[in-house]
Structures are given as structure tokens and as C-alpha cells.
C-alpha atoms as a PDB file:
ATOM      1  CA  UNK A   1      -5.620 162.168   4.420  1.00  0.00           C
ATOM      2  CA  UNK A   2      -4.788 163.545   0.986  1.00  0.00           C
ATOM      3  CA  UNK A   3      -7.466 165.888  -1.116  1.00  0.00           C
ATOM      4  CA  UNK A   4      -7.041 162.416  -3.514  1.00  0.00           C
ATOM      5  CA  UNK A   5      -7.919 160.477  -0.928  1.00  0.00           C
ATOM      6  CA  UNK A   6     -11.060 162.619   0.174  1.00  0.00           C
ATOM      7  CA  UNK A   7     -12.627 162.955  -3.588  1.00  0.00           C
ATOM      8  CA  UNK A   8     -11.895 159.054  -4.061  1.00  0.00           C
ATOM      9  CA  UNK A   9     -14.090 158.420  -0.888  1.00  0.00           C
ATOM     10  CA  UNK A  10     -16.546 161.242  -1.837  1.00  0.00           C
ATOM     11  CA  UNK A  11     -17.027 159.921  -5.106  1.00  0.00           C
ATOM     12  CA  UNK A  12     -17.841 156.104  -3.933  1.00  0.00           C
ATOM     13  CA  UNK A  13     -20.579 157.409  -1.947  1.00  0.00           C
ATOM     14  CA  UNK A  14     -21.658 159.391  -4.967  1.00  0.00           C
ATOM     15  CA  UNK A  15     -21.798 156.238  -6.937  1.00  0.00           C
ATOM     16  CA  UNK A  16     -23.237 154.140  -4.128  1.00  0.00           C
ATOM     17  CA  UNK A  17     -26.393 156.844  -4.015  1.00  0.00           C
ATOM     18  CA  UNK A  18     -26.307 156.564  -7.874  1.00  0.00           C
ATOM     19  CA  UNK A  19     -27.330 152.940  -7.743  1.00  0.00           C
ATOM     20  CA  UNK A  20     -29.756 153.562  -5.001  1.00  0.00           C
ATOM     21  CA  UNK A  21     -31.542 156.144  -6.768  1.00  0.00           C
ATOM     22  CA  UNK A  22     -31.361 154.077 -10.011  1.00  0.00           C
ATOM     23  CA  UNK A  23     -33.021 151.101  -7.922  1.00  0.00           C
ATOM     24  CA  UNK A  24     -35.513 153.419  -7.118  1.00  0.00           C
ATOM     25  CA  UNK A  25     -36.368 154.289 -10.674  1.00  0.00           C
ATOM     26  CA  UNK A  26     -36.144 150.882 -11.841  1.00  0.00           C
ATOM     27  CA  UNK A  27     -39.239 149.811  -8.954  1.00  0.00           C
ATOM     28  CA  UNK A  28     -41.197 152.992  -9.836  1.00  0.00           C
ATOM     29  CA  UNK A  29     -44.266 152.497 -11.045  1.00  0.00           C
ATOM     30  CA  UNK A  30     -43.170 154.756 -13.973  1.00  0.00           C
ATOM     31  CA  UNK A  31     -40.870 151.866 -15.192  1.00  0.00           C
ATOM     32  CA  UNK A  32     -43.764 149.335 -14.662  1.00  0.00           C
ATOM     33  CA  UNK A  33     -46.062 150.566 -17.063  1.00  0.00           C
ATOM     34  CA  UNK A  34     -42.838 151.180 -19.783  1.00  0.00           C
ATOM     35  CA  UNK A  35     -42.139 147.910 -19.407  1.00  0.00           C
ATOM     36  CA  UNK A  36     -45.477 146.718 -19.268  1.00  0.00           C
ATOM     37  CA  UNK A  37     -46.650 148.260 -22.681  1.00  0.00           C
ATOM     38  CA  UNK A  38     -43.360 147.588 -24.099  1.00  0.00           C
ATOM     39  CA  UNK A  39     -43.789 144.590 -23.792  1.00  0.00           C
ATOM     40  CA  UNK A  40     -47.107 144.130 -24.870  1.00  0.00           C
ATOM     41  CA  UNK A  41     -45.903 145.977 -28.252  1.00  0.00           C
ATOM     42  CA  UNK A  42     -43.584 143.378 -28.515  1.00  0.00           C
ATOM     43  CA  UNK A  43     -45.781 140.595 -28.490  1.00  0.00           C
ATOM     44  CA  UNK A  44     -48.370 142.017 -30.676  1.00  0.00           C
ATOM     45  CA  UNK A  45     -47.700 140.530 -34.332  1.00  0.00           C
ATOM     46  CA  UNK A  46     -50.429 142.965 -36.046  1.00  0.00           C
ATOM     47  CA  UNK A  47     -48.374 146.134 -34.151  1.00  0.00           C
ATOM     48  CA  UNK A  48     -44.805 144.371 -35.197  1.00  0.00           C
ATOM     49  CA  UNK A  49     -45.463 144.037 -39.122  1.00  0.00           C
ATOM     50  CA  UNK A  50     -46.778 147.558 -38.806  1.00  0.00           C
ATOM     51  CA  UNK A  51     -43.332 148.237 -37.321  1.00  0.00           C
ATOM     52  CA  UNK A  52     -41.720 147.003 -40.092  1.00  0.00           C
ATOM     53  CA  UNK A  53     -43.953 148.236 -42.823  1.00  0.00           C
ATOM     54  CA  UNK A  54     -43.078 151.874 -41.016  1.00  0.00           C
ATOM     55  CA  UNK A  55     -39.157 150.941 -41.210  1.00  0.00           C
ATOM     56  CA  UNK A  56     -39.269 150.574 -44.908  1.00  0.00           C
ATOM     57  CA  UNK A  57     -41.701 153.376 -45.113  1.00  0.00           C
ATOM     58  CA  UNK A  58     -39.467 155.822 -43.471  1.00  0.00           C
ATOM     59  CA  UNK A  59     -36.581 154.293 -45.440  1.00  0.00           C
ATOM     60  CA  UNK A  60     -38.119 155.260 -48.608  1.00  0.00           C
ATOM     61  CA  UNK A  61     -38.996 158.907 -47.568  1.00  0.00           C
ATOM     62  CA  UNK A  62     -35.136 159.043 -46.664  1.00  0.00           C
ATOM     63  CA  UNK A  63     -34.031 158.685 -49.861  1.00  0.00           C
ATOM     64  CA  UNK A  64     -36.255 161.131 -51.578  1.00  0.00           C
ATOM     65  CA  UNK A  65     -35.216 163.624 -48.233  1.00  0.00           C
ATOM     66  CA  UNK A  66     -31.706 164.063 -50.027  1.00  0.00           C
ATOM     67  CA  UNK A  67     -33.453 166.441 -52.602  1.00  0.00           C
ATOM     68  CA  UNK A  68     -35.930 167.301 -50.477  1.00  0.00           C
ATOM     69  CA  UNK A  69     -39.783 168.487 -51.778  1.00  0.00           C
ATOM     70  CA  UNK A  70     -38.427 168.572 -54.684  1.00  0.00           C
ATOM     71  CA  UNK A  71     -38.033 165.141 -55.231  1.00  0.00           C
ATOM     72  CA  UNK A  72     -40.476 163.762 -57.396  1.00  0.00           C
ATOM     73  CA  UNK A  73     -42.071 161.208 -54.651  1.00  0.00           C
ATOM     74  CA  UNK A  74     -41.205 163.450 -51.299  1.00  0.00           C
ATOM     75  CA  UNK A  75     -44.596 164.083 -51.154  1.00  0.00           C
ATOM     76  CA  UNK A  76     -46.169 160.645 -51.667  1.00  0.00           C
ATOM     77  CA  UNK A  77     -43.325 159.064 -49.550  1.00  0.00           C
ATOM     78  CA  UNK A  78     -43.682 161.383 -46.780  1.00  0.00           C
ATOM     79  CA  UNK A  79     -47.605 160.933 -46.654  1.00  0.00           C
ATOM     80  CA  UNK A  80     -46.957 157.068 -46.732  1.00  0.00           C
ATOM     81  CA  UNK A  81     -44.910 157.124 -43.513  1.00  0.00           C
ATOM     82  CA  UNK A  82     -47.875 159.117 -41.614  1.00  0.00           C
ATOM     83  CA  UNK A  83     -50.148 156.632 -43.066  1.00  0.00           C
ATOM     84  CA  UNK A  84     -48.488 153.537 -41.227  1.00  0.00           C
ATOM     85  CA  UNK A  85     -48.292 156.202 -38.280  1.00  0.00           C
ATOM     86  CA  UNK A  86     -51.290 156.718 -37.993  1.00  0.00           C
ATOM     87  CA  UNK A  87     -52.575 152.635 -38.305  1.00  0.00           C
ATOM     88  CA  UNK A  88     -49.963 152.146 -35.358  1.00  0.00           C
ATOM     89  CA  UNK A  89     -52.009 155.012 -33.215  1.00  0.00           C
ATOM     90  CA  UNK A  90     -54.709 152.751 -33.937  1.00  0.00           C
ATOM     91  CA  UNK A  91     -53.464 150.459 -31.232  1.00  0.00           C
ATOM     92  CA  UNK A  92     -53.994 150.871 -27.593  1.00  0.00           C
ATOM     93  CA  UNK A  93     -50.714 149.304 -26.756  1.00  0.00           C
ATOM     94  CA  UNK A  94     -48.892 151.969 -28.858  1.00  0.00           C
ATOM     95  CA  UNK A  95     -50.830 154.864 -27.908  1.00  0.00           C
ATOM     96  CA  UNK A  96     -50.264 153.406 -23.841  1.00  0.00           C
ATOM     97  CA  UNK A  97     -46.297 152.813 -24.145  1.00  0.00           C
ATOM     98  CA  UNK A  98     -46.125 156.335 -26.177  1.00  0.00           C
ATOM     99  CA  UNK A  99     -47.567 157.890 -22.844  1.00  0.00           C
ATOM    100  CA  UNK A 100     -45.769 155.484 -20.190  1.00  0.00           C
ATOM    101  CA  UNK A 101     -41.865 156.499 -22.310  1.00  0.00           C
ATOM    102  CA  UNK A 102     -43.458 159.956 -22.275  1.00  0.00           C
ATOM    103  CA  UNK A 103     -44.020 159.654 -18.270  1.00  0.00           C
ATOM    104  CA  UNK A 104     -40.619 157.758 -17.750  1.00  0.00           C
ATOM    105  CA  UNK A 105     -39.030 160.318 -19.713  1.00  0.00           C
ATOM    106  CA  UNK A 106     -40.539 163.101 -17.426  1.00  0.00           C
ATOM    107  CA  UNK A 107     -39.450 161.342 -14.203  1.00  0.00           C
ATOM    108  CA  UNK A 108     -36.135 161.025 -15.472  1.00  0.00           C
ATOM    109  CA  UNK A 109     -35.773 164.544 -16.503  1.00  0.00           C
ATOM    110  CA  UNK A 110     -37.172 165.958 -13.565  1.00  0.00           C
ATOM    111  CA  UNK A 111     -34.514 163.864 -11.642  1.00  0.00           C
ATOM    112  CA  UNK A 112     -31.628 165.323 -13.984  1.00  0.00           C
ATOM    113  CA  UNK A 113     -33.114 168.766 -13.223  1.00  0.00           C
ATOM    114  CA  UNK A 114     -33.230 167.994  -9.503  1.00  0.00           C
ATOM    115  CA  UNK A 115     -29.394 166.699  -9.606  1.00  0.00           C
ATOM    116  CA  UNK A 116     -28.012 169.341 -11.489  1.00  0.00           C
ATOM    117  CA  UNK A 117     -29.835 172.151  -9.708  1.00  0.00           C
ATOM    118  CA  UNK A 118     -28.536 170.772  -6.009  1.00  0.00           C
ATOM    119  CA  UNK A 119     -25.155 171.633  -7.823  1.00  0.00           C
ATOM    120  CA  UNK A 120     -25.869 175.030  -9.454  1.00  0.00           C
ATOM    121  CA  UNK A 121     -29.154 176.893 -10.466  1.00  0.00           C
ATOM    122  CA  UNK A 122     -27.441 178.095 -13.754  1.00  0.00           C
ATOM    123  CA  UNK A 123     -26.350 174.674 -14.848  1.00  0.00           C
ATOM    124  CA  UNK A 124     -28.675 173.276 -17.988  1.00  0.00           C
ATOM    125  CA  UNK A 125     -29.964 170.443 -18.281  1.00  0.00           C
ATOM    126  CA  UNK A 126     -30.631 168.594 -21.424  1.00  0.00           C
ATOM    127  CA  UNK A 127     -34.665 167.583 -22.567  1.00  0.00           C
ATOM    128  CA  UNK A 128     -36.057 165.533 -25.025  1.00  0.00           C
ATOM    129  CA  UNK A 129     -38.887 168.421 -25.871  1.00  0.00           C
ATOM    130  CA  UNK A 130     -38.768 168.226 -29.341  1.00  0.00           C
ATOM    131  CA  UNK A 131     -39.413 172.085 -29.567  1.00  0.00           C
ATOM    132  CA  UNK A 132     -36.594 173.032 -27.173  1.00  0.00           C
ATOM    133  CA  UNK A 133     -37.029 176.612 -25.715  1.00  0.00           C
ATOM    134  CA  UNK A 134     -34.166 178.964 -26.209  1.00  0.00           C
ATOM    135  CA  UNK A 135     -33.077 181.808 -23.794  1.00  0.00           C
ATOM    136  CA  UNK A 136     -35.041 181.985 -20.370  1.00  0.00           C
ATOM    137  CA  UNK A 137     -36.593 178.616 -19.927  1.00  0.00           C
ATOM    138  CA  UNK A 138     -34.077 176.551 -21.138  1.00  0.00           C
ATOM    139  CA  UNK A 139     -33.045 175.245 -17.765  1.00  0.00           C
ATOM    140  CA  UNK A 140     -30.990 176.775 -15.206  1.00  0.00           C
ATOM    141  CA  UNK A 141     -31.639 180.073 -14.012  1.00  0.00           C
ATOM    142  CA  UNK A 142     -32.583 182.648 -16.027  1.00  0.00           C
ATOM    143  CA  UNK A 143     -29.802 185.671 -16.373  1.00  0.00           C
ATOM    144  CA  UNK A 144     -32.277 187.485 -18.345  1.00  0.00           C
ATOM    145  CA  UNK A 145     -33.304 190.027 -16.053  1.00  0.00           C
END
């Protein structure tokens, strides 16, 4: 048997526990309450002309973004958008499917993290913190110290 032949056969059973663990994501109970209060999001019309109110909202502060504070209506645009934020946070379904994409997002880094470090302790893996950490912490081993 070739060193082809042994990565082709290694790799199918790589894929075949890929979908295995991805059908255990998919029936977690993680996944359940994402879809759940995605759904329920959806459905809401109140919730879904917020939505769009937000869009245009946030499409406004983009323009005046280009210049910065500076621009003339930054200020007013910018407190506009966390106006509509803040009605949407008014919502139990938002404030619920916030927390379940929060917890799905955990579960699914924490599997990443669990992946990569069966592989190597210094390989990093990627988070959707949006204060990433830089230097020890970041994922993978520290070689700090």
C-alpha cells in the first residue's frame, strides 16, 4: 500500500468522524435553543421592522463613518443606531437568541480548541471574542515563559 493510498484512507475516516461530530452538534441542545429563538425572531413582525429600521439606521451612520466624528451627523447617526439597539434588547426573543448564538458559538469554539489541540498545543485557534487577547492567552500554548 502506497503512503497515497494510506492518507486517502486516513482522511475518509477523518471526514466520516467530521459528519458524526457535526450530527452531534446539530442534535445538541445548544442548536435547539439557536434555532428555537431564531426562529421565533423571525416570526415576530414588531422585532422584524425593528430589524429593518436598524439596517437603514446603521446604513446612515456608515456614510457619515467615512469622515468619521467629524462628520457633521456622526454623532446623531451613531446615537440613532443604539437607539433601535436598544428597542430590539427590549425583546425577550432577541435578548434569548443573543445568548443561545452566544452558547452555540462557545460549543463550537471549544470544539475547534479541542480539535486543534489533539494536533498540537501551540496551534491557535481562531475566536469570535470581540476583544481578542494578544500574546499568552491567545490560544495554543503559551511560549512566554
Amino acid at each position: 500500500m502506497s503512503v497515497s493510498e494510506i492518507n486517502t484512507i486516513d482522511m475518509a475516516e477523518v471526514l466520516t468522524y467530521a459528519y458524526e461530530i457535526g450530527d452531534m452538534i446539530n442534535a445538541s441542545v445548544e442548536v435547539a435553543d439557536y434555532l428555537y429563538w431564531k426562529q421565533a425572531v423571525e416570526r415576530d413582525p414588531a422585532i422584524q421592522s425593528l430589524i429593518k429600521k436598524l439596517e437603514a439606521k446603521k446604513e446612515l451612520f456608515e456614510e457619515t463613518q467615512r469622515f468619521g466624528h467629524f462628520h457633521p451627523n456622526y454623532h446623531s447617526a451613531k446615537d440613532e443606531v443604539s437607539k433601535v439597539e436598544a428597542e430590539l434588547e427590549a425583546f425577550e426573543p432577541v435578548v434569548r437568541f443573543k445568548q443561545a448564538e452566544k452558547n452555540l458559538d462557545d460549543l463550537l469554539h471549544s470544539m475547534s480548541e479541542r480539535i486543534a489541540f489533539s494536533v498540537s498545543s501551540s496551534i491557535k485557534v481562531p475566536s469570535n471574542d470581540p476583544l481578542p487577547k494578544k500574546g499568552c492567552g491567545s490560544g495554543g500554548a503559551c511560549q512566554c515563559g
